[in-house]
C-alpha atoms as a PDB file:
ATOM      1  CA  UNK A   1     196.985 199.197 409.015  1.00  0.00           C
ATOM      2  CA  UNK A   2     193.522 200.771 409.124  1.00  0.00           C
ATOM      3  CA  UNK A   3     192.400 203.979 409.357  1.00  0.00           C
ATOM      4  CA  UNK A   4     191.817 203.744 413.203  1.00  0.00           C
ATOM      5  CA  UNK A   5     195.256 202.273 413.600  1.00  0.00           C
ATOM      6  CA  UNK A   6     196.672 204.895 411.803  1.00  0.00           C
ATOM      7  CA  UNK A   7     195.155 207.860 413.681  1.00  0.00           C
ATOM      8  CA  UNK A   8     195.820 206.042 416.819  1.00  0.00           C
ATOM      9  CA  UNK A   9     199.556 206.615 416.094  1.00  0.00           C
ATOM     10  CA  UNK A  10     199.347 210.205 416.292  1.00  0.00           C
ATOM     11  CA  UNK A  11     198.582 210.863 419.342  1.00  0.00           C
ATOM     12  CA  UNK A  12     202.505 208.304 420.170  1.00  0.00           C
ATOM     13  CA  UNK A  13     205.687 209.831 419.017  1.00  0.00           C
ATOM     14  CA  UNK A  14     207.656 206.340 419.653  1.00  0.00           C
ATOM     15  CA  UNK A  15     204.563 204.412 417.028  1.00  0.00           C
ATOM     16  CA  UNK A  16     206.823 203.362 414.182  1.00  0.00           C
ATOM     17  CA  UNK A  17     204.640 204.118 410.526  1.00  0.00           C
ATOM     18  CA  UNK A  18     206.817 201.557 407.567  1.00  0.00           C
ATOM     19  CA  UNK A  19     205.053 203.498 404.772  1.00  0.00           C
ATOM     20  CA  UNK A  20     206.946 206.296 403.823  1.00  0.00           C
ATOM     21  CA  UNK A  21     203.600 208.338 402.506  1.00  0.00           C
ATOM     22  CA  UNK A  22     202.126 207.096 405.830  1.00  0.00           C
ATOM     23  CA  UNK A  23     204.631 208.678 408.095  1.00  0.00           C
ATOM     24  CA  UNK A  24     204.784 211.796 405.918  1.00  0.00           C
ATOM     25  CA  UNK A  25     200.891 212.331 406.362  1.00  0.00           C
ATOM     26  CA  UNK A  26     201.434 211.402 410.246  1.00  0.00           C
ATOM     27  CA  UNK A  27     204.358 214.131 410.408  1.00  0.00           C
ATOM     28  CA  UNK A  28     202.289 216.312 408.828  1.00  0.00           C
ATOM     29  CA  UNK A  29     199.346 215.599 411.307  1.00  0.00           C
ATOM     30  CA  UNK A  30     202.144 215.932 414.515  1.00  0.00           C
ATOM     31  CA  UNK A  31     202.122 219.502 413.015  1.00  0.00           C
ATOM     32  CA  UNK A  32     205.801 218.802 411.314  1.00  0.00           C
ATOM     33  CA  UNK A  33     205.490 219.830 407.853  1.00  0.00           C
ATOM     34  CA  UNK A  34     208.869 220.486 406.900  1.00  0.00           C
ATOM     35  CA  UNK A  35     209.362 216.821 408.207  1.00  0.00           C
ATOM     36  CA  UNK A  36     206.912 215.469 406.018  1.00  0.00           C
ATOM     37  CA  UNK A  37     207.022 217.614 402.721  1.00  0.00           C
ATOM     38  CA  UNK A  38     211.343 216.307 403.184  1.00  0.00           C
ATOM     39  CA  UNK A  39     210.082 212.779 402.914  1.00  0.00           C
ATOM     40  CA  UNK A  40     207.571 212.834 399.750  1.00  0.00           C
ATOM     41  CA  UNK A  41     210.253 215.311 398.133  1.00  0.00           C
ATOM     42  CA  UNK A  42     211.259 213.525 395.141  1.00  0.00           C
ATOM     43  CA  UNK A  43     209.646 210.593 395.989  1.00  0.00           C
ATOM     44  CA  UNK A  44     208.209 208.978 392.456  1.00  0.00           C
ATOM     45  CA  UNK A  45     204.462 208.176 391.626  1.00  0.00           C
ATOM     46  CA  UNK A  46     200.852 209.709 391.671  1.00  0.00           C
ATOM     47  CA  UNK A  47     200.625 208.849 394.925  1.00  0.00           C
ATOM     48  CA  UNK A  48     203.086 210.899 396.361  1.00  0.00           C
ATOM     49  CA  UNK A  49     202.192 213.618 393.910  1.00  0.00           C
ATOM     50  CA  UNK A  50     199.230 213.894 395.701  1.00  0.00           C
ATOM     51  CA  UNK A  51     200.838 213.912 398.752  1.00  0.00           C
ATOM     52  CA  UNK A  52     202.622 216.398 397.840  1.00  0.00           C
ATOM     53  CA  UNK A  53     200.267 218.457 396.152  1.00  0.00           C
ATOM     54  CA  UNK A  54     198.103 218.395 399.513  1.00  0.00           C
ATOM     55  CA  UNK A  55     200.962 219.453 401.303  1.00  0.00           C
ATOM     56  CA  UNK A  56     201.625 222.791 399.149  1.00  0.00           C
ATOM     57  CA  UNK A  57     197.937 223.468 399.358  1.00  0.00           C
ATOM     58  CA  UNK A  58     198.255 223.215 403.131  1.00  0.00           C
ATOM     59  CA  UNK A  59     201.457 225.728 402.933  1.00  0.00           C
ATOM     60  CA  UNK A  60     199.655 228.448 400.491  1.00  0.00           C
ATOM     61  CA  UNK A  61     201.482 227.694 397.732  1.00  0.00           C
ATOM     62  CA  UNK A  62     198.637 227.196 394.663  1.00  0.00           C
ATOM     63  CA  UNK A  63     200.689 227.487 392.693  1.00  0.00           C
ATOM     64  CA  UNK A  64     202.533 224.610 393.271  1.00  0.00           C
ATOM     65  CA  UNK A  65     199.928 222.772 394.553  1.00  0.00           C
ATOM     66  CA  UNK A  66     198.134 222.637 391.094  1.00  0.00           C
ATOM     67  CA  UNK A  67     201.336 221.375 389.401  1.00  0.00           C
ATOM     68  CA  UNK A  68     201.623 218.410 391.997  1.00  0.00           C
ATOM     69  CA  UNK A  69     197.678 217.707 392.085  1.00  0.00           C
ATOM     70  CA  UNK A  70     198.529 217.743 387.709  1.00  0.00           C
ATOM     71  CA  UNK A  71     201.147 215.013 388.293  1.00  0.00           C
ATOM     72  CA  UNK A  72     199.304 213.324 390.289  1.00  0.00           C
ATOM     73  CA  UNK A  73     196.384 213.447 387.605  1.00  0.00           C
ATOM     74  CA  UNK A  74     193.828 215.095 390.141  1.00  0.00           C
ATOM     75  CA  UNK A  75     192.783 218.502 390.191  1.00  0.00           C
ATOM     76  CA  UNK A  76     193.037 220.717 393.422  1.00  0.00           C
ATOM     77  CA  UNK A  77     189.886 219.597 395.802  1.00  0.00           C
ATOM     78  CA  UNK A  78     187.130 222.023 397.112  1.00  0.00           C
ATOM     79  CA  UNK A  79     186.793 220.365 400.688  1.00  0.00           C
ATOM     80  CA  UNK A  80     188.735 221.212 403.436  1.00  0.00           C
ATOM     81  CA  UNK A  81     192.512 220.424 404.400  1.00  0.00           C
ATOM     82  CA  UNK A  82     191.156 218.531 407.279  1.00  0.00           C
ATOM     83  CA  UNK A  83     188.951 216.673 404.572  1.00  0.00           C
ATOM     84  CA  UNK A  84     191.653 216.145 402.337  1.00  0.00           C
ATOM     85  CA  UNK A  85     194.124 215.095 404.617  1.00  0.00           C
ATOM     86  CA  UNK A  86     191.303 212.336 405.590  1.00  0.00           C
ATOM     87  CA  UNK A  87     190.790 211.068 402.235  1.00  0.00           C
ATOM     88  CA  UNK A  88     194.423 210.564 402.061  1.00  0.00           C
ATOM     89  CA  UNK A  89     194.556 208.385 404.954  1.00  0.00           C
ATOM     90  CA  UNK A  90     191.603 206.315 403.790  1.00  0.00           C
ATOM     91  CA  UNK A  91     192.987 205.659 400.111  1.00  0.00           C
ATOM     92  CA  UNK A  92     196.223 204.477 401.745  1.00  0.00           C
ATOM     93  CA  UNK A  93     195.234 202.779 404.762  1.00  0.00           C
ATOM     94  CA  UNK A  94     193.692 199.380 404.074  1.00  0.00           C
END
C-alpha cells in the first residue's frame, strides 16, 4: 500500500488496513485514539515503540512519550504531530 492508498482509506470507515501499526495510525487519524493506542499496546518492536511514543506525545504525556521514543531508539521529534504522524505513514507504507 502506498502512501496515497493509505490516506485514501481515511476518509472510508468500511476500507479494511491488514497492518496492525497501519490501522492504529488510521484510527488515530479517524480521531480514535483510545482505539489506536489499544492496538500498539504491548505490541513488540521499535516500530511500534514509535508508534506508541507518537501517540503519548499526541496525548500530553512527555513523559511517557520519551520512554517509548527511548525504546524505540529515537528521541522525541521537534516537527509537528501532523509532521510526525506523516513520517510514520511514509516509513511504513511502501
Amino acid at each position: 500500500m502506498t502512501y496515497t492508498e493509505f490516506t485514501a482509506t481515511i476518509q472510508h470507515s468500511g476500507d479494511e488496513v491488514n497492518d496492525p501499526i497501519l490501522r492504529a495510525l488510521r484510527l488515530d487519524a479517524q480521531g480514535d485514539w483510545s482505539a489506536a493506542h489499544q492496538i500498539i499496546d504491548g505490541m513488540p518492536g521499535d516500530d511500534a515503540a514509535w508508534v506508541h511514543a507518537y501517540l503519548h506525545r499526541k496525548e500530553g504525556d512527555m513523559w511517557n512519550a520519551d520512554y517509548w521514543y527511548r525504546q524505540a531508539a529515537r528521541t522525541r521529534p521537534q516537527s509537528s504531530l501532523q509532521e510526525e504522524w506523516e513520517s510514520l505513514v511514509r516509513h511504513f507504507t511502501t
